[in-house]
N, C-alpha and C. Protein backbone atom coordinates (compact mmCIF):
# COMPACT_ATOMS: atom_id res chain seq x y z
N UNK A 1 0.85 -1.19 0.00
CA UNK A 1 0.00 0.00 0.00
C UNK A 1 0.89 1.25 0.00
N UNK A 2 0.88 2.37 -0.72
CA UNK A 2 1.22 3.84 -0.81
C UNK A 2 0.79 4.65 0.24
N UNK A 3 1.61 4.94 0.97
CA UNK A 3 1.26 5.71 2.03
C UNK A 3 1.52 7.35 1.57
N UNK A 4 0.58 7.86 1.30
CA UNK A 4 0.88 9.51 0.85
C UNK A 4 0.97 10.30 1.97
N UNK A 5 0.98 10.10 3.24
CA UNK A 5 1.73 10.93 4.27
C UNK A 5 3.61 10.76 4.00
N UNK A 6 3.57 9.73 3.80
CA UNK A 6 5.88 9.88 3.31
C UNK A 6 5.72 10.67 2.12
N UNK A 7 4.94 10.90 1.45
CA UNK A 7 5.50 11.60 0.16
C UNK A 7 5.24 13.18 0.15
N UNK A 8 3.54 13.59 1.67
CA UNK A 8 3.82 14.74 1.95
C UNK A 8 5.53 15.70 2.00
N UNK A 9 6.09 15.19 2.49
CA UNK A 9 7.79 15.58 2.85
C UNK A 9 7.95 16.74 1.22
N UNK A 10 7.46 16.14 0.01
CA UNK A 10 7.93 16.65 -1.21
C UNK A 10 7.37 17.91 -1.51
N UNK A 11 6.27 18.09 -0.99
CA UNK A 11 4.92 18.83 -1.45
C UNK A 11 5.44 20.13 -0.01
N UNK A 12 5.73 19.98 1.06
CA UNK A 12 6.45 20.87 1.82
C UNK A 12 7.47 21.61 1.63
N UNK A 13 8.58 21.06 0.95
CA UNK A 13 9.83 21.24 0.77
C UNK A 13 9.66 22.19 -0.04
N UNK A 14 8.78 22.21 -1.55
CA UNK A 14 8.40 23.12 -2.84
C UNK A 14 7.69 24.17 -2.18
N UNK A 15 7.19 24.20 -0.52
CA UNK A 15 5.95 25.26 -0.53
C UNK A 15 7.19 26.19 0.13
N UNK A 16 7.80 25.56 0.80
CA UNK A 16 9.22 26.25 1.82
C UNK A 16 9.91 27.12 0.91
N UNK A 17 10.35 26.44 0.05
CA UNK A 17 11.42 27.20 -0.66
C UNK A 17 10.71 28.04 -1.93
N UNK A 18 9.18 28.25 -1.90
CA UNK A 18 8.67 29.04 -2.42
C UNK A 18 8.16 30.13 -1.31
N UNK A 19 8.30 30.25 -0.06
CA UNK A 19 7.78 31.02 1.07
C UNK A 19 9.46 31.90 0.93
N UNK A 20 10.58 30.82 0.74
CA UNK A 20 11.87 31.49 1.72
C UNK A 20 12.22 32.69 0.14
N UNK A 21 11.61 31.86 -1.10
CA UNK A 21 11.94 33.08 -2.19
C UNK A 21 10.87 34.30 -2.14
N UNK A 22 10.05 33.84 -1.83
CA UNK A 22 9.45 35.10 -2.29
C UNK A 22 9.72 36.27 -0.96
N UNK A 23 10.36 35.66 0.18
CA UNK A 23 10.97 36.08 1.35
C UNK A 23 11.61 37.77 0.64
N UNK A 24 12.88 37.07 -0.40
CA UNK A 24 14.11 37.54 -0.78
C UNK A 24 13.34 39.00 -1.45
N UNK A 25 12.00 39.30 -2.23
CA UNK A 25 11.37 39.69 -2.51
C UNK A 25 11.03 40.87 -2.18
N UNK A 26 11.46 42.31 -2.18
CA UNK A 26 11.84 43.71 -1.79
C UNK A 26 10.01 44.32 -1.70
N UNK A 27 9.91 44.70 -0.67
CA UNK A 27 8.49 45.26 -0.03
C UNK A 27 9.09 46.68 0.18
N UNK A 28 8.15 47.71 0.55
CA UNK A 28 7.92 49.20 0.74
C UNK A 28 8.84 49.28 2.59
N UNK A 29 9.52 47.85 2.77
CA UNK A 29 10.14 48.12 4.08
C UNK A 29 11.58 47.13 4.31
N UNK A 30 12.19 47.66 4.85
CA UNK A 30 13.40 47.00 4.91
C UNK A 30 13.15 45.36 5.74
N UNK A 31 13.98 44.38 5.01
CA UNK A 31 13.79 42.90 5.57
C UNK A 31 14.96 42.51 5.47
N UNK A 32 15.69 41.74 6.34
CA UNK A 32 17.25 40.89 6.31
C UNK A 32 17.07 39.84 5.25
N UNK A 33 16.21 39.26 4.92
CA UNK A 33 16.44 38.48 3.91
C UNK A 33 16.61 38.98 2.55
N UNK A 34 16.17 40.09 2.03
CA UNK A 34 17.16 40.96 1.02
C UNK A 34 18.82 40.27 0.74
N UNK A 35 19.42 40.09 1.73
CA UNK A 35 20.52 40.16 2.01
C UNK A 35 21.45 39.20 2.65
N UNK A 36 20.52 38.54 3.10
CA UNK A 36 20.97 37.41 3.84
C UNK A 36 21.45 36.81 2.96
N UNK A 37 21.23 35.92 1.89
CA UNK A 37 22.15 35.27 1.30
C UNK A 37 23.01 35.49 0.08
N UNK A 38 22.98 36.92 -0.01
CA UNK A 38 24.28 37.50 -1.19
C UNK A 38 25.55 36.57 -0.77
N UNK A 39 26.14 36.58 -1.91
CA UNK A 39 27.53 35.48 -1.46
C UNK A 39 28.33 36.85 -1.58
N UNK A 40 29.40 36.69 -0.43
CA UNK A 40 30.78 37.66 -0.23
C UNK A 40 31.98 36.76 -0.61
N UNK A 41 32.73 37.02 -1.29
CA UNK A 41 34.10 36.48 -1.35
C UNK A 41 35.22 36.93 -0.26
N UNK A 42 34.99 35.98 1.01
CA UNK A 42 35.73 36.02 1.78
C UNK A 42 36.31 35.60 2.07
N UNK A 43 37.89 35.88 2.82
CA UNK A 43 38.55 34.40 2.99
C UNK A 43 38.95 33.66 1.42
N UNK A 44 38.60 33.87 0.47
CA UNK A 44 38.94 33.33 -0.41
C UNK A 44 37.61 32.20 -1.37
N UNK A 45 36.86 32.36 0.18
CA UNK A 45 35.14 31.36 -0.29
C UNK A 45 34.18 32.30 -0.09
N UNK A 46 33.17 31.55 -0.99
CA UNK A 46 32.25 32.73 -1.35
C UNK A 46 31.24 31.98 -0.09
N UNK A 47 30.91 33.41 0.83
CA UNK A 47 30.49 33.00 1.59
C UNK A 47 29.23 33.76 1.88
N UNK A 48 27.89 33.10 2.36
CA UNK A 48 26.58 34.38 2.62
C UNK A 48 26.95 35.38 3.63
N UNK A 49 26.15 36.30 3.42
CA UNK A 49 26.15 37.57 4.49
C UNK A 49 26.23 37.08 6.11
N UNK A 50 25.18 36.54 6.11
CA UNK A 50 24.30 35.33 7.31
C UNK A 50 25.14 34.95 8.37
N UNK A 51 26.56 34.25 7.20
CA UNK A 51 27.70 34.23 7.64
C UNK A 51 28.87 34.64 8.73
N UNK A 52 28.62 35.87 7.79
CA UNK A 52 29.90 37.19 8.23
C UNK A 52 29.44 37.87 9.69
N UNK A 53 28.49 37.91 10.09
CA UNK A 53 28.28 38.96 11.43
C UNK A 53 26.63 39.00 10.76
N UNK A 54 26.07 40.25 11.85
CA UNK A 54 24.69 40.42 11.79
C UNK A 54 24.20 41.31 11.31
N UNK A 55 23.06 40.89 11.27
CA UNK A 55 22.05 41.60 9.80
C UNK A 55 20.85 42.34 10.99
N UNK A 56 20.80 43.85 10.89
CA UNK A 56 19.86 44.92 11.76
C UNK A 56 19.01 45.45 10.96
N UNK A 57 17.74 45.86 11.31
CA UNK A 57 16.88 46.77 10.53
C UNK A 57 16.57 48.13 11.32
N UNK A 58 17.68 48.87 11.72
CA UNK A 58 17.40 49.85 11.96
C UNK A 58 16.30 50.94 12.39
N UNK A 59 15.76 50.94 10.47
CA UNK A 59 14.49 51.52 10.50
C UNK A 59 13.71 50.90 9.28
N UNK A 60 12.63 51.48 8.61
CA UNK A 60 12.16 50.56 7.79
C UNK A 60 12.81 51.09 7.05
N UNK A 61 13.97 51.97 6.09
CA UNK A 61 14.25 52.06 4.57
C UNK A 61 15.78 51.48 4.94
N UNK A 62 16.57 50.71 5.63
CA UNK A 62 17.74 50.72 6.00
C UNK A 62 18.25 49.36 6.57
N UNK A 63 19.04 48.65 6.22
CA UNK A 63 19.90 47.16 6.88
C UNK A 63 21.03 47.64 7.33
N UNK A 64 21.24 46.81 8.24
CA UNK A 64 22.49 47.73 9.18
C UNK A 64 23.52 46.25 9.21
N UNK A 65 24.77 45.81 8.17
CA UNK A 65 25.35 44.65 8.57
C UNK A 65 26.52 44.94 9.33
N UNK A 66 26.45 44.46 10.34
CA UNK A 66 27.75 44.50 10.90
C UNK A 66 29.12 43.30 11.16
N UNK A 67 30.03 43.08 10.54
CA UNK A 67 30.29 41.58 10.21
C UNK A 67 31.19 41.90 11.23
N UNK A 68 31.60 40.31 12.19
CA UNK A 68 32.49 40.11 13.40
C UNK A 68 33.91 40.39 12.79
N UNK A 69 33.97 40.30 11.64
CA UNK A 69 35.62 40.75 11.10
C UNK A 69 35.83 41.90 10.64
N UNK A 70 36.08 43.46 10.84
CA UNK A 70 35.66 44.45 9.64
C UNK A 70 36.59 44.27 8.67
N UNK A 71 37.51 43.68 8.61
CA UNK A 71 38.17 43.39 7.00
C UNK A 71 37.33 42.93 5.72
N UNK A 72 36.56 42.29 5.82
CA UNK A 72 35.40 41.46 5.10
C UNK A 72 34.39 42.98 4.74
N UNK A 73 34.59 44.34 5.15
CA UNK A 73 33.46 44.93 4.73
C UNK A 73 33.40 45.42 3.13
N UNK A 74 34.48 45.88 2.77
CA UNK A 74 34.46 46.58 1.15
C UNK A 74 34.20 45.05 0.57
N UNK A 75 34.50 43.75 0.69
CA UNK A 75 34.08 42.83 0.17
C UNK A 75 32.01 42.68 0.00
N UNK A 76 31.86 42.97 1.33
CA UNK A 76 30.29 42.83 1.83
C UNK A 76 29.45 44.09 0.53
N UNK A 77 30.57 45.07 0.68
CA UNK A 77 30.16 46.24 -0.28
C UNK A 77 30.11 46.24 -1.28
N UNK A 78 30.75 45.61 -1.98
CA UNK A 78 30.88 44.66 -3.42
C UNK A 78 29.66 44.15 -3.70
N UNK A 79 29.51 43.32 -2.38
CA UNK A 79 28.76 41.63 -3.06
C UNK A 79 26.89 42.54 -3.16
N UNK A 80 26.86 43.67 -2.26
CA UNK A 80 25.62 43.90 -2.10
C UNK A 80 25.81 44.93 -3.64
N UNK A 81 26.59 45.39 -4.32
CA UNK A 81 26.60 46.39 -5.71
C UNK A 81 25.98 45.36 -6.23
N UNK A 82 27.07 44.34 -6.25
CA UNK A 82 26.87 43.07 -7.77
C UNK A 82 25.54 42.49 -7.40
N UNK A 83 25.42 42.29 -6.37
CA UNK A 83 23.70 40.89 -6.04
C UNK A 83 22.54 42.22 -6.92
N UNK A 84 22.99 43.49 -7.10
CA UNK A 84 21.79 44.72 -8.10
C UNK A 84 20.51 44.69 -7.51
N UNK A 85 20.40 44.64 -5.96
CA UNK A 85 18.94 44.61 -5.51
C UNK A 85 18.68 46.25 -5.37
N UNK A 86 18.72 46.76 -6.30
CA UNK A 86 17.99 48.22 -5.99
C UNK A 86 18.69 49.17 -4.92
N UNK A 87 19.55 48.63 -4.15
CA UNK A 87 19.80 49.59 -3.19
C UNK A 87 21.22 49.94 -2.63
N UNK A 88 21.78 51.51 -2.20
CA UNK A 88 23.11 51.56 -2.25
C UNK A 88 23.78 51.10 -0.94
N UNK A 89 24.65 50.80 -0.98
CA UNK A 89 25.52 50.06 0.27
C UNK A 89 26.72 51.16 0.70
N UNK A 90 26.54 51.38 2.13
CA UNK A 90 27.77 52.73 2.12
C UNK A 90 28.43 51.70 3.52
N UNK A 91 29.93 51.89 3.13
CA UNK A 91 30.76 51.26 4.74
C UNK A 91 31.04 52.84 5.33
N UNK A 92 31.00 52.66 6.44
CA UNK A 92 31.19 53.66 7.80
C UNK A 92 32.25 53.09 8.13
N UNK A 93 33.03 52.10 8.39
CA UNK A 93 34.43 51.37 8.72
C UNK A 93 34.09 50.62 9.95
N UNK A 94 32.89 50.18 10.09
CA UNK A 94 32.45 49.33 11.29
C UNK A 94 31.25 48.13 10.72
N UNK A 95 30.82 49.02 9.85
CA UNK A 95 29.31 48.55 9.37
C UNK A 95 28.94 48.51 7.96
N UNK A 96 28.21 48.20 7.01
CA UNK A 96 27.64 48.14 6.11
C UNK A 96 26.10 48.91 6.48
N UNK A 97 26.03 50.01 5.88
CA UNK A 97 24.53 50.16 5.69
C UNK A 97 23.83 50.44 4.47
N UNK A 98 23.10 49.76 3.80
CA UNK A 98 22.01 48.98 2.56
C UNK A 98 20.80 50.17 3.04
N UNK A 99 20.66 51.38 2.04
CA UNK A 99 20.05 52.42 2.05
C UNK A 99 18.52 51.93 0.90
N UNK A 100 17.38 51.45 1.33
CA UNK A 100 16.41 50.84 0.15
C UNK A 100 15.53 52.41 -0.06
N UNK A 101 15.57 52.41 -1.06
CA UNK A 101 14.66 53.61 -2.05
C UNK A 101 13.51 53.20 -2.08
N UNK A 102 12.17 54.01 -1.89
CA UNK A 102 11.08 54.04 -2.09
C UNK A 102 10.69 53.43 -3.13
N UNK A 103 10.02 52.68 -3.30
CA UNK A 103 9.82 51.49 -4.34
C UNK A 103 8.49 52.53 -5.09
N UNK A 104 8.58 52.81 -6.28
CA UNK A 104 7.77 53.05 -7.19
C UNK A 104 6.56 52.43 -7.81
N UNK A 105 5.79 52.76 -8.18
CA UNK A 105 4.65 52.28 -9.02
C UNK A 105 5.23 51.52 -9.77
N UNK A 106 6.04 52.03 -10.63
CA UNK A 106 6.34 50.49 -11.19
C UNK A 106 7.31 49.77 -10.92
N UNK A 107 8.10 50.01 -10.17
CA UNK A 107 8.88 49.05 -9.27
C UNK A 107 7.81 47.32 -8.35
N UNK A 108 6.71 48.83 -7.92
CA UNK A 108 5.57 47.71 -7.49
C UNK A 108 4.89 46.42 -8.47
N UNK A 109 4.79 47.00 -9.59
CA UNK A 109 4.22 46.49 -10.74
C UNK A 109 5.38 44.99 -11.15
N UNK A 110 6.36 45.53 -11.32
CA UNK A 110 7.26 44.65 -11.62
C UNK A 110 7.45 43.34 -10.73
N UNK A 111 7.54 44.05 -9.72
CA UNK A 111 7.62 43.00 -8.62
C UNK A 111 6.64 41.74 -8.13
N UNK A 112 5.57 42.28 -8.29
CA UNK A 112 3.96 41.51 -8.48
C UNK A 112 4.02 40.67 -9.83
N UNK A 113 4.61 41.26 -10.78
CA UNK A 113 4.63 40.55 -12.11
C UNK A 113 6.06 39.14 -11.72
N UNK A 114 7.24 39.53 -11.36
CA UNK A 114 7.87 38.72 -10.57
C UNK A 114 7.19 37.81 -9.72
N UNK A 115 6.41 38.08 -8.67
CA UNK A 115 5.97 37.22 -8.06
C UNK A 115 5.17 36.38 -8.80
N UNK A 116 4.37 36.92 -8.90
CA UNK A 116 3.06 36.07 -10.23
C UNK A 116 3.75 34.93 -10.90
N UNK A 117 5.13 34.87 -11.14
CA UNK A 117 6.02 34.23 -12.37
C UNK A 117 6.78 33.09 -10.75
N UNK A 118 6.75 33.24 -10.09
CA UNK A 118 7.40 32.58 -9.56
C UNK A 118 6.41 32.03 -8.76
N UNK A 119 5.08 31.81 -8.36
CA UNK A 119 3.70 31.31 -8.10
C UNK A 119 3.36 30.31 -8.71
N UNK A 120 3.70 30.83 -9.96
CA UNK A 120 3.30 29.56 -11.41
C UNK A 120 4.66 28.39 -11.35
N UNK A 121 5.75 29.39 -11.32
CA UNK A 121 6.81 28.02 -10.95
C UNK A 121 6.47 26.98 -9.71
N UNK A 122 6.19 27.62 -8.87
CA UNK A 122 5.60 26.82 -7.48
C UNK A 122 4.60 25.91 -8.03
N UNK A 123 3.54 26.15 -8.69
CA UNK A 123 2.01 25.23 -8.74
C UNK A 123 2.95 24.16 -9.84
N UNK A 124 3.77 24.71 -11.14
CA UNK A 124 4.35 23.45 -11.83
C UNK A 124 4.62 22.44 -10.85
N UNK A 125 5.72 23.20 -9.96
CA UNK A 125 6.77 21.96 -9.13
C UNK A 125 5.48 21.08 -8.40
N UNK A 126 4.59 21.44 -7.64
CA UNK A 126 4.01 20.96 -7.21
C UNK A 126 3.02 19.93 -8.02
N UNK A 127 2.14 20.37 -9.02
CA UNK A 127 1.69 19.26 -10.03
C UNK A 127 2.95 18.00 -10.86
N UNK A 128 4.01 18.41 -10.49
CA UNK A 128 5.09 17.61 -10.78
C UNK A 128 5.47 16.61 -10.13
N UNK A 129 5.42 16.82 -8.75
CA UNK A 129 5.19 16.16 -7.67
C UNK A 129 3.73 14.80 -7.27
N UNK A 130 2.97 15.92 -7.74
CA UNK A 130 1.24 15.13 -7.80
C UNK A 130 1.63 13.74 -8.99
N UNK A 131 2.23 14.60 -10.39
CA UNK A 131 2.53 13.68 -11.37
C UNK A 131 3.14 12.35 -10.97
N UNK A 132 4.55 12.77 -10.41
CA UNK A 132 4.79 11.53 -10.36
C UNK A 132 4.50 10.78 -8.69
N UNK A 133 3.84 10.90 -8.03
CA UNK A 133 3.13 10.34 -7.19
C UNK A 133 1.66 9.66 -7.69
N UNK A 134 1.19 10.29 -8.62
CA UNK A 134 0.36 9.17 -9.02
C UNK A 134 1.21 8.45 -10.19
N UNK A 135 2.17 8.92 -10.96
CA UNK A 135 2.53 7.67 -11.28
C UNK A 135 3.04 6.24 -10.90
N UNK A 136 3.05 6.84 -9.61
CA UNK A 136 3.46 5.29 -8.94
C UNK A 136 2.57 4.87 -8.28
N UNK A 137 1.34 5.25 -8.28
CA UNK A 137 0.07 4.80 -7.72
C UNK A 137 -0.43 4.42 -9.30
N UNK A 138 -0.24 4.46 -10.20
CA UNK A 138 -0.87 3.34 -11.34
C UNK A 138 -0.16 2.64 -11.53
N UNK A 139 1.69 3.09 -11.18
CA UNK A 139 2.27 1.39 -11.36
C UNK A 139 1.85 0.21 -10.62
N UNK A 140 1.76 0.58 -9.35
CA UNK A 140 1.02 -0.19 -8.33
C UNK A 140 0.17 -1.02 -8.59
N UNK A 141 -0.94 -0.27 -9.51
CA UNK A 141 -1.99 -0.55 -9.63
C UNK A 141 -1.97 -1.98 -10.96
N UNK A 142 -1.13 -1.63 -11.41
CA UNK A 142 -0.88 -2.21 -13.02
C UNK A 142 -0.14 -3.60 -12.66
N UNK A 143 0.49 -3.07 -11.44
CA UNK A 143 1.68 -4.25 -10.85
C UNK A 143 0.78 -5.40 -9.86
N UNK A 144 -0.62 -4.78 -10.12
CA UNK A 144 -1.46 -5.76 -8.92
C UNK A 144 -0.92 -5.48 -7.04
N UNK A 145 -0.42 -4.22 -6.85
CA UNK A 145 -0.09 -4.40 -5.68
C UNK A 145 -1.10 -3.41 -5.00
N UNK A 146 -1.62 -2.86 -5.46
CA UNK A 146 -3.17 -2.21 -4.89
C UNK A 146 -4.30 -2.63 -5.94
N UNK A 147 -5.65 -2.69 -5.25
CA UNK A 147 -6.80 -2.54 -6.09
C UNK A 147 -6.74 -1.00 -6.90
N UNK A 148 -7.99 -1.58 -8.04
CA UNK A 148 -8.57 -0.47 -8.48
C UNK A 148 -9.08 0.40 -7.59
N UNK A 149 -10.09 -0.09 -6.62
CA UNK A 149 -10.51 0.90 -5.49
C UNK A 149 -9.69 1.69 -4.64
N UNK A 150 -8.63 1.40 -4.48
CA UNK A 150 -7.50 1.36 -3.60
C UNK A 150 -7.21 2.79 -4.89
N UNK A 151 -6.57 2.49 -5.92
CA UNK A 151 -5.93 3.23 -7.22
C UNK A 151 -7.44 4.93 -6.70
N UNK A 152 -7.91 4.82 -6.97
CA UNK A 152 -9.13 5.63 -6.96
C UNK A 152 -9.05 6.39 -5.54
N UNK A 153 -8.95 5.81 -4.09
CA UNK A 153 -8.85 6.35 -3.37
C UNK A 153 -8.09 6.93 -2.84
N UNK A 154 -6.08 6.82 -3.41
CA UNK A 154 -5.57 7.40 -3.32
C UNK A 154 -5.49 8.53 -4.21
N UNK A 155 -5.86 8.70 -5.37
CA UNK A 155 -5.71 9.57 -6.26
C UNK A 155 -6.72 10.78 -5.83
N UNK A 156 -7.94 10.02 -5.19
CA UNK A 156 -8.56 11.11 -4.50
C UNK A 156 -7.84 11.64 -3.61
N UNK A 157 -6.82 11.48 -2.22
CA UNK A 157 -6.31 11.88 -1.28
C UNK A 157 -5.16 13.23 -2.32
N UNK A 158 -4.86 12.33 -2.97
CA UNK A 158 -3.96 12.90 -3.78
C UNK A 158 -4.16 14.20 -4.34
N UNK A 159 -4.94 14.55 -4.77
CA UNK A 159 -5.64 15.83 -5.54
C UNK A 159 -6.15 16.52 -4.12
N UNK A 160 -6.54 16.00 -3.12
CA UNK A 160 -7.29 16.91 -2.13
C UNK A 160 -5.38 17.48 -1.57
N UNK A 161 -4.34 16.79 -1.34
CA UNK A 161 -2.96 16.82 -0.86
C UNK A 161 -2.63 18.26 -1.68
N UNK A 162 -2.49 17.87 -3.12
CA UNK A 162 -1.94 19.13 -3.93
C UNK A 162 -2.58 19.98 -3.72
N UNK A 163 -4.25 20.09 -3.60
CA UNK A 163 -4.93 21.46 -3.53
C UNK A 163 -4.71 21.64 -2.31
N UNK A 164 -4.99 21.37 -1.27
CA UNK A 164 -3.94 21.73 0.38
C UNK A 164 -2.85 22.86 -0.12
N UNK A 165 -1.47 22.23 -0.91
CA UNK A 165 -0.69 22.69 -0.56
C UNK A 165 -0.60 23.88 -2.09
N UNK A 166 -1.20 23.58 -2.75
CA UNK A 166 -1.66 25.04 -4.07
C UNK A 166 -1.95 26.23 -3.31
N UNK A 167 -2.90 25.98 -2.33
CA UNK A 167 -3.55 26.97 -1.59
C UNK A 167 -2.85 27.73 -0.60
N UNK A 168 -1.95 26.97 -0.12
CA UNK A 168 -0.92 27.09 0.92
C UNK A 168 0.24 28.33 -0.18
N UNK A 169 0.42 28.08 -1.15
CA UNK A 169 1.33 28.65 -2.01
C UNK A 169 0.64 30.14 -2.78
N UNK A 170 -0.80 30.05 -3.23
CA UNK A 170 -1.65 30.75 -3.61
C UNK A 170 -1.44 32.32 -2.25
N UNK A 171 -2.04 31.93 -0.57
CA UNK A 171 -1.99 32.50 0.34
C UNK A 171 -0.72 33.11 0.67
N UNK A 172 0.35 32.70 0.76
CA UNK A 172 1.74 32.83 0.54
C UNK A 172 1.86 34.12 -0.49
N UNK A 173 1.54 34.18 -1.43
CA UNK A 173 1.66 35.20 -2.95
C UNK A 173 0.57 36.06 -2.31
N UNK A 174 -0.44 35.94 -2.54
CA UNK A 174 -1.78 37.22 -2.21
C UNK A 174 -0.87 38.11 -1.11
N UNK A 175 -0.53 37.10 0.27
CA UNK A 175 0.07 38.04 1.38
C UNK A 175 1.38 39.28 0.95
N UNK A 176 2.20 38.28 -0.14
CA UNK A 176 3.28 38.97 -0.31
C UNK A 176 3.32 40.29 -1.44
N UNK A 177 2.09 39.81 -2.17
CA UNK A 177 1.70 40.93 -3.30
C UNK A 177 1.05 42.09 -2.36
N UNK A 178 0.18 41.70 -1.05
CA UNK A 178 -0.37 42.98 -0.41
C UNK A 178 0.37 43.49 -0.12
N UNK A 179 2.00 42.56 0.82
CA UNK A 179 3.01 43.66 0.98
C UNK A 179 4.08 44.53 -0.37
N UNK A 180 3.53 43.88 -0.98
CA UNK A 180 4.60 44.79 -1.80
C UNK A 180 3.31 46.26 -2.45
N UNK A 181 2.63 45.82 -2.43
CA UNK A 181 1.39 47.38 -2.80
C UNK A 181 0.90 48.10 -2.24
N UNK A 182 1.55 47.85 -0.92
CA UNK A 182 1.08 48.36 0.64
C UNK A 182 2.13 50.03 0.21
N UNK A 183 2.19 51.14 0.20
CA UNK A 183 2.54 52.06 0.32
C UNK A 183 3.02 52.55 1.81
């Protein structure tokens, strides 16, 4: 028998790492995850921010990094030019501070259109997932190791599983599109 609680694990993992991107995702207010995982070439390895020392929000237009080494900062200053998230990076010789600009109408626009595009990547991965989970609920089936009834009642669980976690991904986007149109 197919137990579709072990295969939940797959259908989580796609909703996570569609929550932690759209995280990265620049709103009308300053957030550490902007930033958190720019890679710095430090040490010689390219290493995340996350890494280096800590990540402050000051106020809402402003990230305040302060890394435990200050040698690593004109590097930190670099990595936040090149990662091109919209916003300027000034060292003080202690700190990194990530100055975010008032996000525009169509900055907003763009960004919603971004999200929208990366929503639809989410529902693929996830019907991808559905896919081949029922494909191994008709091999099963073909292989004589479940009934037809059996075939039928998981495929029902199955479709109620993906729409669970569609919805879960759907709610996720609406929230993050209000914050980004929120003025």
């Amino acid at each position: 028998m197919i137990d579709l609680k072990s295969k939940k694990e797959s259908f989580e993992t796609h909703v996570e790492h569609f929550r932690d991107e759209i995280g990265r995702l620049r709103t009308g207010r300053a957030n550490a995850a902007l930033v958190d995982q720019i890679l710095v070439d430090a040490y010689g390895t390219m290493t995340p921010i996350l890494h280096l020392g800590t990540i402050s929000i000051p106020d809402a237009r402003s990230i305040l990094i302060t890394p435990w080494d200050t040698s690593v900062l004109k590097e930190i200053e670099k990595a936040i030019a090149a990662a091109n998230i919209g916003a300027q990076a000034s060292n003080d010789g202690a700190s990194v501070r990530v100055s975010l600009p008032t996000l525009t109408e169509e900055n907003r626009k763009n960004l919603t259109k971004l999200l929208r595009e990366r929503t639809e990547k989410a529902r693929i991965a996830l019907r991808g997932v559905r896919d081949d989970i029922r494909d191994t609920i008709m091999q099963a089936q073909r292989n004589k190791e479940i009934t037809e009834d059996d075939k039928f009642q998981l495929l029902k669980k199955l479709d109620e599983m993906t729409k669970e976690f569609v919805d879960a991904v759907e709610t996720a986007a609406a929230k993050k599109e209000q914050d980004i149109m929120t003025i």
